[in-house]
Protein backbone atom coordinates (compact mmCIF):
# COMPACT_ATOMS: atom_id res chain seq x y z
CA UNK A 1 7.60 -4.78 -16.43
CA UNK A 2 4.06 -3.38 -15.24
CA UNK A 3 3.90 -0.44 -13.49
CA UNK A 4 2.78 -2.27 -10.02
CA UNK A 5 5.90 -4.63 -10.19
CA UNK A 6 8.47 -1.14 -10.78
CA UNK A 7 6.82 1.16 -8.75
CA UNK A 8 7.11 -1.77 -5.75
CA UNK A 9 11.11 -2.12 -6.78
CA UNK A 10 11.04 1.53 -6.70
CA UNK A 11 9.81 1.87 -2.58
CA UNK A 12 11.97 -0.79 -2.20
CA UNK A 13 14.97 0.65 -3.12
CA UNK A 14 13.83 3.89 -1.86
CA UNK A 15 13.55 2.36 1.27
CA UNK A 16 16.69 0.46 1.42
CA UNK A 17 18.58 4.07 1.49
CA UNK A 18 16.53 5.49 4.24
CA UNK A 19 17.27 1.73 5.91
CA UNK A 20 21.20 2.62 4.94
CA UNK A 21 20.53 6.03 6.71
CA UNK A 22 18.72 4.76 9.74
CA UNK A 23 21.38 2.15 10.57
CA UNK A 24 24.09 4.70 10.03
CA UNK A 25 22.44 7.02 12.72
CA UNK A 26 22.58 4.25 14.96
CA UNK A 27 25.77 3.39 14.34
CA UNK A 28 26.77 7.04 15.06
CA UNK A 29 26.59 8.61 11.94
CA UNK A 30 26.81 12.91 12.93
CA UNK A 31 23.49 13.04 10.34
CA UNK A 32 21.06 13.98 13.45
CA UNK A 33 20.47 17.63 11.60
CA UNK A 34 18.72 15.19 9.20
CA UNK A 35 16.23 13.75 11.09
CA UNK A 36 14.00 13.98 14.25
CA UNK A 37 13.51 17.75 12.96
CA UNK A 38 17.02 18.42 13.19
CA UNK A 39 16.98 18.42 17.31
CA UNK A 40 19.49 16.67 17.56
CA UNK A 41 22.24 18.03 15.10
CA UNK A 42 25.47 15.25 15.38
CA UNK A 43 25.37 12.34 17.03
CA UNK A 44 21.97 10.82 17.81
CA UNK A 45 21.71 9.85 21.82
CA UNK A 46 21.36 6.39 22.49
CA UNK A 47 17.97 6.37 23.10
CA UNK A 48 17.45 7.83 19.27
CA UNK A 49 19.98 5.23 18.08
CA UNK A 50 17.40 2.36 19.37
CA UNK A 51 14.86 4.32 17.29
CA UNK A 52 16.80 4.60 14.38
CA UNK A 53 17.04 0.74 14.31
CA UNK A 54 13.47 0.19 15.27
CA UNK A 55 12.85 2.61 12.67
CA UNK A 56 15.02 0.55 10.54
CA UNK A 57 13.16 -2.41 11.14
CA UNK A 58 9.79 -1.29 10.44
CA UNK A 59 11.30 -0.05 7.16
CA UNK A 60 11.91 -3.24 6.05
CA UNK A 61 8.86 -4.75 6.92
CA UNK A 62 6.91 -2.49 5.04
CA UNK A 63 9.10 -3.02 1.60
CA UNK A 64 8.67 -6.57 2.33
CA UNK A 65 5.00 -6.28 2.37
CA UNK A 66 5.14 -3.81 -0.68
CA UNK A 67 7.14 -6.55 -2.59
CA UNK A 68 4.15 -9.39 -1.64
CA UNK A 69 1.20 -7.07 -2.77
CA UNK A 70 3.25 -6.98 -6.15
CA UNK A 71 3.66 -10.53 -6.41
CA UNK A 72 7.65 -9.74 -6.25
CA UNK A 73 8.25 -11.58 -3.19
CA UNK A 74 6.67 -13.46 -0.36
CA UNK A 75 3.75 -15.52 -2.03
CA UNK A 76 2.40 -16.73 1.40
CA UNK A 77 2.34 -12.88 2.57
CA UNK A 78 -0.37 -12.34 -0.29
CA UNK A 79 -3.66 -12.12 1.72
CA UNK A 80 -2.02 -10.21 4.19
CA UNK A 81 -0.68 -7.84 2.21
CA UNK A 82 -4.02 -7.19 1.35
CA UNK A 83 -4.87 -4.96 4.08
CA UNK A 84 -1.62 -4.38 5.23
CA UNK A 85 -0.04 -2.29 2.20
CA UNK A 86 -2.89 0.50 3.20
CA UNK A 87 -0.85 0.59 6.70
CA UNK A 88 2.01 1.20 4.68
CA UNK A 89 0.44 3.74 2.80
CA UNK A 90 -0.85 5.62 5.42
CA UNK A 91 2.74 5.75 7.21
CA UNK A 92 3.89 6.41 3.94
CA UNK A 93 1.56 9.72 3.44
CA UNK A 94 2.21 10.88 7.56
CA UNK A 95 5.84 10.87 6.44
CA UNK A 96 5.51 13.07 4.11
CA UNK A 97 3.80 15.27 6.23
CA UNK A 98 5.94 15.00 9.00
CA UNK A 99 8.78 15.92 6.61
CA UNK A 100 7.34 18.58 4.79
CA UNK A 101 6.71 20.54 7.87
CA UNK A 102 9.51 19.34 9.50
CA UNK A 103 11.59 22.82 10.78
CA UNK A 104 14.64 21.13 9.78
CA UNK A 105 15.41 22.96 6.04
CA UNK A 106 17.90 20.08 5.59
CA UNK A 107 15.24 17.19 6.38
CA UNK A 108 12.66 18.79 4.08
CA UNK A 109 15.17 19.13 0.84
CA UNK A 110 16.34 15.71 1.54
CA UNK A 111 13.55 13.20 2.51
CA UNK A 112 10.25 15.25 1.22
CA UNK A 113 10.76 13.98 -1.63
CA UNK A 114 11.81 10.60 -1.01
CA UNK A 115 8.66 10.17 1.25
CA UNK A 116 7.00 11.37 -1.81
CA UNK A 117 8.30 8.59 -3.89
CA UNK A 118 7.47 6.36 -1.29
CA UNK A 119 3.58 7.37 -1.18
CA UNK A 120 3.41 7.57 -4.65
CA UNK A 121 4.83 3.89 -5.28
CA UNK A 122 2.74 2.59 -2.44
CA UNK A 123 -0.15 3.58 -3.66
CA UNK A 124 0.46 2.45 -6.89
CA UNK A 125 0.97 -1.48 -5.22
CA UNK A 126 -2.24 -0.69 -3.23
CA UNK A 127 -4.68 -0.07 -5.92
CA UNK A 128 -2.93 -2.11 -8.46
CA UNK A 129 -3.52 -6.07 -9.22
CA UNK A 130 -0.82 -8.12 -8.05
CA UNK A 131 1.09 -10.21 -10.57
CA UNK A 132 1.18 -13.93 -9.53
């Protein structure tokens, strides 16, 4: 396996836990100290339980068009995965961001470095040659 195809089955997985996460905020998981800077520790509220299944969403559109750039999935996604892996980078690196200087100790220990991962693997798809 080259290292565009694992590091694209690497986000992907990656992101299928945070998708786990999100969908178990929304379903009223008390993880809130984990996310959204930790203002809301518990229970999310409602509105935040939308979010965490938009958020959800979004998550799995982006491994999706990881998995296309790497030739893994998706063939007719190819040309627009093209430009639209570099959107997932770029969300990829303000995660990181956001969670390294999130005031939330528990959020930074926790999803730092999977938003590292994340960047790191997108990348990797982005500048790499997708297998056909």
């Amino acid at each position: 396996m080259n290292k565009v195809r694992f590091a694209a089955l690497a986000y992907a997985v990656v992101s299928a836990g945070v998708i786990a996460f999100q969908i178990a905020l929304a379903a009223g998981a008390p993880w809130g100290a984990y996310a959204m800077g930790g203002a809301f520790p518990g229970q999310f509220p409602p509105e935040l339980r939308v979010a965490a299944v938009v958020q959800a969403l979004i998550l799995g559109l982006f491994a999706l068009v990881v998995l296309a750039r790497a030739g893994i999935a998706l063939p007719k996604w190819s040309r627009t995965s093209r430009w639209f892996i570099w959107v997932v980078v770029a969300f990829s690196g303000l995660s990181l961001i956001l969670n390294t200087i999130t005031p939330s100790a528990g959020e930074r220990a926790v999803w730092a470095p999977v938003a590292l991962i994340m960047l790191v693997s997108s990348v990797i798809v982005a500048l790499g040659k997708p297998m056909k």
